[in-house]
PDB file of N, CA and C in Angstrom:
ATOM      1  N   UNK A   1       0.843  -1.177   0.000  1.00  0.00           N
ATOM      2  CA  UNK A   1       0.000   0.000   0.000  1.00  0.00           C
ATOM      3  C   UNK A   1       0.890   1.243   0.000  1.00  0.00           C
ATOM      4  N   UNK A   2       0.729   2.204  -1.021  1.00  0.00           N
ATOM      5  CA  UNK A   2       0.976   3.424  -1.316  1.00  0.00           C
ATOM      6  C   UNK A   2       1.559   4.256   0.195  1.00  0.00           C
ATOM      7  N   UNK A   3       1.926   4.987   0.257  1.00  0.00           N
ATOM      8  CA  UNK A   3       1.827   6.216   1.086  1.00  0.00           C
ATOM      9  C   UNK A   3       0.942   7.156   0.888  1.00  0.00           C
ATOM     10  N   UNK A   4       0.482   7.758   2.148  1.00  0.00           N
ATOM     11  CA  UNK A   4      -0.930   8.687   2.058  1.00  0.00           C
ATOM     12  C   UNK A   4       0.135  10.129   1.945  1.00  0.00           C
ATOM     13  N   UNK A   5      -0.330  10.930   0.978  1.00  0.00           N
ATOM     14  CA  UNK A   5      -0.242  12.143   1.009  1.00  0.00           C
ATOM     15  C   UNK A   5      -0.782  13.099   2.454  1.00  0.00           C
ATOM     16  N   UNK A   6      -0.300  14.334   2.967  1.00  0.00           N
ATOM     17  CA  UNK A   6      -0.408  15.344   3.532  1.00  0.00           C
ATOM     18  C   UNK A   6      -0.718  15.994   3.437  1.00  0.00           C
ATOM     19  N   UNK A   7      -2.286  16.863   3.734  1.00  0.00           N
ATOM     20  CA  UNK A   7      -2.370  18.156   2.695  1.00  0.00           C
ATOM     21  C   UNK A   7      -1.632  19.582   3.784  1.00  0.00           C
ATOM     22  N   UNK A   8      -0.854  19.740   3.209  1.00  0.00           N
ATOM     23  CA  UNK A   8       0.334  20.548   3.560  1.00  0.00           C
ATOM     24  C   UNK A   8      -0.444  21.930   3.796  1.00  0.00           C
ATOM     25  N   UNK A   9      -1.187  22.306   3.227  1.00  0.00           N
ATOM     26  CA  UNK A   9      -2.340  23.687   3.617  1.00  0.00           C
ATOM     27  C   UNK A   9      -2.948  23.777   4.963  1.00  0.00           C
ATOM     28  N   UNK A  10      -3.466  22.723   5.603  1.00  0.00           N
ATOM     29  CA  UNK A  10      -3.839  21.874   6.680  1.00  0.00           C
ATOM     30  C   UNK A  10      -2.722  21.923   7.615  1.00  0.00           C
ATOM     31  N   UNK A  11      -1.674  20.983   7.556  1.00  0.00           N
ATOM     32  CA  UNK A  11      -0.679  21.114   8.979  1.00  0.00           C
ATOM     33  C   UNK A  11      -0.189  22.155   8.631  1.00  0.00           C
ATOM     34  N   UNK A  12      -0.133  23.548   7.917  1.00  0.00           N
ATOM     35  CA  UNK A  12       0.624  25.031   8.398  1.00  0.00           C
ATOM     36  C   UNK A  12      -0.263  24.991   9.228  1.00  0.00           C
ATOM     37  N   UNK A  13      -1.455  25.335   9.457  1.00  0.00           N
ATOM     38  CA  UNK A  13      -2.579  25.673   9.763  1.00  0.00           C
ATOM     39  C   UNK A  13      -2.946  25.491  11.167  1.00  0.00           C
ATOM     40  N   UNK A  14      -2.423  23.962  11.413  1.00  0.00           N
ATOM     41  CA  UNK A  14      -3.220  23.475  12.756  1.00  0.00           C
ATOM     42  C   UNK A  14      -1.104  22.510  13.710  1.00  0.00           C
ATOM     43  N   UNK A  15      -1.439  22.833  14.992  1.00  0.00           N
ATOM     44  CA  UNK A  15      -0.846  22.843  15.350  1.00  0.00           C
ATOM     45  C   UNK A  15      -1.366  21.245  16.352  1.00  0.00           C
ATOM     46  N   UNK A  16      -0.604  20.537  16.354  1.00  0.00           N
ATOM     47  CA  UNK A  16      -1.166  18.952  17.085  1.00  0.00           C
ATOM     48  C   UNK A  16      -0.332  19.181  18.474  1.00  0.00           C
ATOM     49  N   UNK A  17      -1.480  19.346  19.699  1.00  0.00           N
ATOM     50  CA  UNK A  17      -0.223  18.917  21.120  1.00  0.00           C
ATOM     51  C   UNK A  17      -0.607  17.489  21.333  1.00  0.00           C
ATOM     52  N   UNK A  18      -0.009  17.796  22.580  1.00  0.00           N
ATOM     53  CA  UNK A  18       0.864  16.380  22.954  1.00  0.00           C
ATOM     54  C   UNK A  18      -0.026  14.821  23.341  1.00  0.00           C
ATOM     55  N   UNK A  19      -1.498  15.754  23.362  1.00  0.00           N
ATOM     56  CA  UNK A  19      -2.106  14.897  23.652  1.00  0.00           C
ATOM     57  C   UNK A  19      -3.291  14.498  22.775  1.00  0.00           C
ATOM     58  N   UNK A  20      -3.161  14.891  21.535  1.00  0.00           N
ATOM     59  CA  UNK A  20      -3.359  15.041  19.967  1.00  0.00           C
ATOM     60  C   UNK A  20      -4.821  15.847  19.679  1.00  0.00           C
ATOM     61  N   UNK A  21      -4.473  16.670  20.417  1.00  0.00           N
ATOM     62  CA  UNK A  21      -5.622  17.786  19.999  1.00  0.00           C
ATOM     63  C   UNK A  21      -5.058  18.625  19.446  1.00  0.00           C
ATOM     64  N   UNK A  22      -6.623  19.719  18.435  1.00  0.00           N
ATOM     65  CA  UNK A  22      -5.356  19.924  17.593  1.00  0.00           C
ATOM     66  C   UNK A  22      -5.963  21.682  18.118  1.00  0.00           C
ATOM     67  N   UNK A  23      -5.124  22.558  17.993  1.00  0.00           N
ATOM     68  CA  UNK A  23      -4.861  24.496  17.539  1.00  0.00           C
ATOM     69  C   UNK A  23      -4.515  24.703  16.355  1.00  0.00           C
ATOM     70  N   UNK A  24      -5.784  25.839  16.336  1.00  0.00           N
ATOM     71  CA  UNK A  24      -5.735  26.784  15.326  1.00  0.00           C
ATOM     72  C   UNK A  24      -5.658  28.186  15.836  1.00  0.00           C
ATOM     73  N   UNK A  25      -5.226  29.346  14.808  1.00  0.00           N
ATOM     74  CA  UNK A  25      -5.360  30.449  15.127  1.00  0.00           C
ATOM     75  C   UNK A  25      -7.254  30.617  14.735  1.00  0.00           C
ATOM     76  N   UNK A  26      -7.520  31.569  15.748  1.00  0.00           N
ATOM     77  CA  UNK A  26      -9.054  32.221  15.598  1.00  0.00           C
ATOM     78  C   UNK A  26      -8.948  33.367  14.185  1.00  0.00           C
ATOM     79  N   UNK A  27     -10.110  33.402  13.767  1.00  0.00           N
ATOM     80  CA  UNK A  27     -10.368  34.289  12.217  1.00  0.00           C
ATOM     81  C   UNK A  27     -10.603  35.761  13.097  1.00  0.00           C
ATOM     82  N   UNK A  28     -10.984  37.122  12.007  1.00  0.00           N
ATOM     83  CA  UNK A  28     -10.928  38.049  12.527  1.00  0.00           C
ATOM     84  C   UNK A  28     -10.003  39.267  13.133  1.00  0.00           C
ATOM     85  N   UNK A  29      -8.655  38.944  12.552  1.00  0.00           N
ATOM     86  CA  UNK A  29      -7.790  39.157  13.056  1.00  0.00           C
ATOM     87  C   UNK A  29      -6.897  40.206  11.850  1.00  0.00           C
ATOM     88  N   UNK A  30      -7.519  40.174  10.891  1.00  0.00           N
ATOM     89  CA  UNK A  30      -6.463  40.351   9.571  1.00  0.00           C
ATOM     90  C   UNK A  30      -7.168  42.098   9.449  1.00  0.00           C
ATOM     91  N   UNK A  31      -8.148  42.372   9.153  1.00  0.00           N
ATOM     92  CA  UNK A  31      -9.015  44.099   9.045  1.00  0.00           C
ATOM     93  C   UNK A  31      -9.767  44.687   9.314  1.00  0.00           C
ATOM     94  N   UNK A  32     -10.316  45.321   9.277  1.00  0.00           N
ATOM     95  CA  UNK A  32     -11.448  46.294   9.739  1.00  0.00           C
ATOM     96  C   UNK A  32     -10.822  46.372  12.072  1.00  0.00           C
ATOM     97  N   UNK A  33     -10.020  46.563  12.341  1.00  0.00           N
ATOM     98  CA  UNK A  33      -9.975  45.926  13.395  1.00  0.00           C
ATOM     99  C   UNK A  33     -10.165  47.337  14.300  1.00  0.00           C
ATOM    100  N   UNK A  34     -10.463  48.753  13.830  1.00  0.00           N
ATOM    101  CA  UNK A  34     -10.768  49.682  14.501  1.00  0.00           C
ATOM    102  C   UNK A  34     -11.762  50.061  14.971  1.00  0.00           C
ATOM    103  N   UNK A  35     -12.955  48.899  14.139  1.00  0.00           N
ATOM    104  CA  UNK A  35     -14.287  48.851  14.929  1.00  0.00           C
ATOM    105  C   UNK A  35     -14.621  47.510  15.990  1.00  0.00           C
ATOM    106  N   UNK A  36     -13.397  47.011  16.408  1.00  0.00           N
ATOM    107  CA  UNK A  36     -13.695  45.915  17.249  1.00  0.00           C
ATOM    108  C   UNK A  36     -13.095  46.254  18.413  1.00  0.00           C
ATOM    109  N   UNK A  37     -13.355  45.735  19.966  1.00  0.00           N
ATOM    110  CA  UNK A  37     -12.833  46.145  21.155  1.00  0.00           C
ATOM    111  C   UNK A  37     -11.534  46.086  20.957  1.00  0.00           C
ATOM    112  N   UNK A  38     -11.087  46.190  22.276  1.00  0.00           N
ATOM    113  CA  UNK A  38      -9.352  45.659  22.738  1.00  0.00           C
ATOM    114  C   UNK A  38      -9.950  44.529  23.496  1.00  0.00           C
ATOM    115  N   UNK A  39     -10.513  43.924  24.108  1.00  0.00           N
ATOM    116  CA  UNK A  39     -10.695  43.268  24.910  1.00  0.00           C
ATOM    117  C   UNK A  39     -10.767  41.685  23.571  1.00  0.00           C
ATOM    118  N   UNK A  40     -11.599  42.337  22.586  1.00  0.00           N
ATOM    119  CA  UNK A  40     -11.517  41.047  21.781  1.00  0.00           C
ATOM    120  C   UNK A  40     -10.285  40.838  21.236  1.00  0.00           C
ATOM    121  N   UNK A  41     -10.038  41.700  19.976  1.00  0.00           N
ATOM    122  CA  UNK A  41      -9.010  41.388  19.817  1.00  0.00           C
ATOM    123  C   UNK A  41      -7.730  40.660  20.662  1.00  0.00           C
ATOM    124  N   UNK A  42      -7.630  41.149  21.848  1.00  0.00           N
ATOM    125  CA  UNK A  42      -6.587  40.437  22.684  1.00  0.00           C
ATOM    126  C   UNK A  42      -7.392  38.990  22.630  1.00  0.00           C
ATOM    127  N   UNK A  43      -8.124  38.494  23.130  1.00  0.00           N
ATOM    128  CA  UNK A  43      -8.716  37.296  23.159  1.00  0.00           C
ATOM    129  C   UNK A  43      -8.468  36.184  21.523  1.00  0.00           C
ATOM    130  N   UNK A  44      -8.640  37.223  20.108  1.00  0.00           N
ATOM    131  CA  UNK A  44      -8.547  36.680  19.698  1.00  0.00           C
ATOM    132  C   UNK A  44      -6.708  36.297  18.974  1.00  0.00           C
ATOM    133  N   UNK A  45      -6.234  36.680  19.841  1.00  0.00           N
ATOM    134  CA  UNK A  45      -4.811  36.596  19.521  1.00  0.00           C
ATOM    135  C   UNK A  45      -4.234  35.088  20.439  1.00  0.00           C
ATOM    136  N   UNK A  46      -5.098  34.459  21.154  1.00  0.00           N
ATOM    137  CA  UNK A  46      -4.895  32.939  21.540  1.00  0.00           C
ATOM    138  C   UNK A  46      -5.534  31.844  20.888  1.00  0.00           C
ATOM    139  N   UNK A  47      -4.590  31.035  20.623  1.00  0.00           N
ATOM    140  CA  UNK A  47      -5.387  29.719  19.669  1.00  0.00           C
ATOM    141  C   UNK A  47      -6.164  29.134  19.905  1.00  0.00           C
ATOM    142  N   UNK A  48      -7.079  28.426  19.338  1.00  0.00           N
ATOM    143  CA  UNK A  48      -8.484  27.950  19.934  1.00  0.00           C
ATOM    144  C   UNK A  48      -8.266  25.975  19.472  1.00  0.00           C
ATOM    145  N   UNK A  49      -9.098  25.655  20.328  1.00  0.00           N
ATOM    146  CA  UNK A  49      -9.202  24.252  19.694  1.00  0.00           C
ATOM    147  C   UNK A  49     -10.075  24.055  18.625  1.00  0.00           C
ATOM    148  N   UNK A  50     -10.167  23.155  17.373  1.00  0.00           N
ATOM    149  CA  UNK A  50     -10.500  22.563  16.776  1.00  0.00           C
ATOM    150  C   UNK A  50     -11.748  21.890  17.026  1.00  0.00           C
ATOM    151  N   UNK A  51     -13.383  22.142  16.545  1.00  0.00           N
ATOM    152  CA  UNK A  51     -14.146  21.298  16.896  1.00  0.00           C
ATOM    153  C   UNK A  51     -14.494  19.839  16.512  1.00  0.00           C
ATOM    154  N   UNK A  52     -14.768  19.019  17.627  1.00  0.00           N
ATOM    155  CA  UNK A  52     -14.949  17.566  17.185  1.00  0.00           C
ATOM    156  C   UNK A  52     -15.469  17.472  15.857  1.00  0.00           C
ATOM    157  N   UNK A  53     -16.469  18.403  15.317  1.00  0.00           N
ATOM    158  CA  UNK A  53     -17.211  17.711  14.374  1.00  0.00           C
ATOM    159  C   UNK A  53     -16.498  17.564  12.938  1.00  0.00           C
ATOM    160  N   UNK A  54     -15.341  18.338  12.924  1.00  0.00           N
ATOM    161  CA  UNK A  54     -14.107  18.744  12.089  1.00  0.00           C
ATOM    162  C   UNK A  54     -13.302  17.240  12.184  1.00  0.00           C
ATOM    163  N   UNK A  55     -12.900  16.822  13.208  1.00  0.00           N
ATOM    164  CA  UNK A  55     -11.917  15.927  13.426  1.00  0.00           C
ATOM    165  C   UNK A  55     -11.866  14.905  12.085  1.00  0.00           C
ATOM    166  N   UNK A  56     -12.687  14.175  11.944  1.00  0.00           N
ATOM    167  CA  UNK A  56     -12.724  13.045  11.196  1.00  0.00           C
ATOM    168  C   UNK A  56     -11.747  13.306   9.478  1.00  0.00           C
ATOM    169  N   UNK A  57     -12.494  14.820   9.295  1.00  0.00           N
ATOM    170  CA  UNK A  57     -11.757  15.336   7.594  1.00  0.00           C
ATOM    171  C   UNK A  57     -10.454  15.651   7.863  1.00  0.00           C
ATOM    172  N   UNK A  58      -9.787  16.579   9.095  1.00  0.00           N
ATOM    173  CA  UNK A  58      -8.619  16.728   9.435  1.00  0.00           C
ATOM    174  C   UNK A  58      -7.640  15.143   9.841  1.00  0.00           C
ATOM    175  N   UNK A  59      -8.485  14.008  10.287  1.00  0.00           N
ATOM    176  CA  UNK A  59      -7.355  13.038  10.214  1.00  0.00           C
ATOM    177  C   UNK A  59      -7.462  12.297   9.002  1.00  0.00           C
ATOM    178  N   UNK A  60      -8.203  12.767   7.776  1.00  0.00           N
ATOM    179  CA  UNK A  60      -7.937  12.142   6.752  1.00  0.00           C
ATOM    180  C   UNK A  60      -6.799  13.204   5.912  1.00  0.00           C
ATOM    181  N   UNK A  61      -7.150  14.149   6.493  1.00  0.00           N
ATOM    182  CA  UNK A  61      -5.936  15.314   5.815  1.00  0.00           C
ATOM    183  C   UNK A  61      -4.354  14.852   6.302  1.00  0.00           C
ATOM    184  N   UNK A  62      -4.795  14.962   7.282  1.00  0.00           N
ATOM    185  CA  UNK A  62      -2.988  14.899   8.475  1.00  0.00           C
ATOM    186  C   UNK A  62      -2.802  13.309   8.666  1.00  0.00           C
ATOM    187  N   UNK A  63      -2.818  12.488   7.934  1.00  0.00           N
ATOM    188  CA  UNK A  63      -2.818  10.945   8.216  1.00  0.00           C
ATOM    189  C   UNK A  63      -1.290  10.715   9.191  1.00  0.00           C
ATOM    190  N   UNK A  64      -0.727  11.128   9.344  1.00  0.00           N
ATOM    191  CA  UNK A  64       0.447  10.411  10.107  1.00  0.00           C
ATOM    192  C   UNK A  64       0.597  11.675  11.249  1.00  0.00           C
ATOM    193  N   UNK A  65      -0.473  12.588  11.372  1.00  0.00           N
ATOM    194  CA  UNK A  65      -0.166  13.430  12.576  1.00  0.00           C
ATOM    195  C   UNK A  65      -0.445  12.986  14.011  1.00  0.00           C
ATOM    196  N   UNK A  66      -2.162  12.406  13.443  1.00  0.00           N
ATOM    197  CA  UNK A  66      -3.000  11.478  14.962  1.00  0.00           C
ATOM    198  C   UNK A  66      -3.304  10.224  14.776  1.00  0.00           C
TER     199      UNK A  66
END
């Protein structure tokens, strides 16, 4: 059997810890950012987890990550 490809767009993207969950950066972050608090913005400058319902397409993406 072949080797599974990586989609390489995907692991820039998401960061796997140790206990194979995975981080992403949060959206919202790139313009308009003079009509949004400080309070958010700071908030959205920490990575968020990945929701379960995602999981299944991301370990067909990242096959040798989890």
């Amino acid at each position: 059997m072949p080797k599974l490809k990586t989609r390489k767009s995907i692991s820039k993207r998401l960061k796997v810890t140790k206990k194979k969950k995975l981080l992403k950066s949060k959206g919202g972050r790139r313009h308009l950012l003079s009509g949004k608090k400080t309070k958010r913005k700071r908030h959205l400058r920490r990575k968020g987890l990945v929701a379960g319902v995602d999981m299944k397409s991301i370990k067909k993406a990242m096959p040798y990550s989890l």
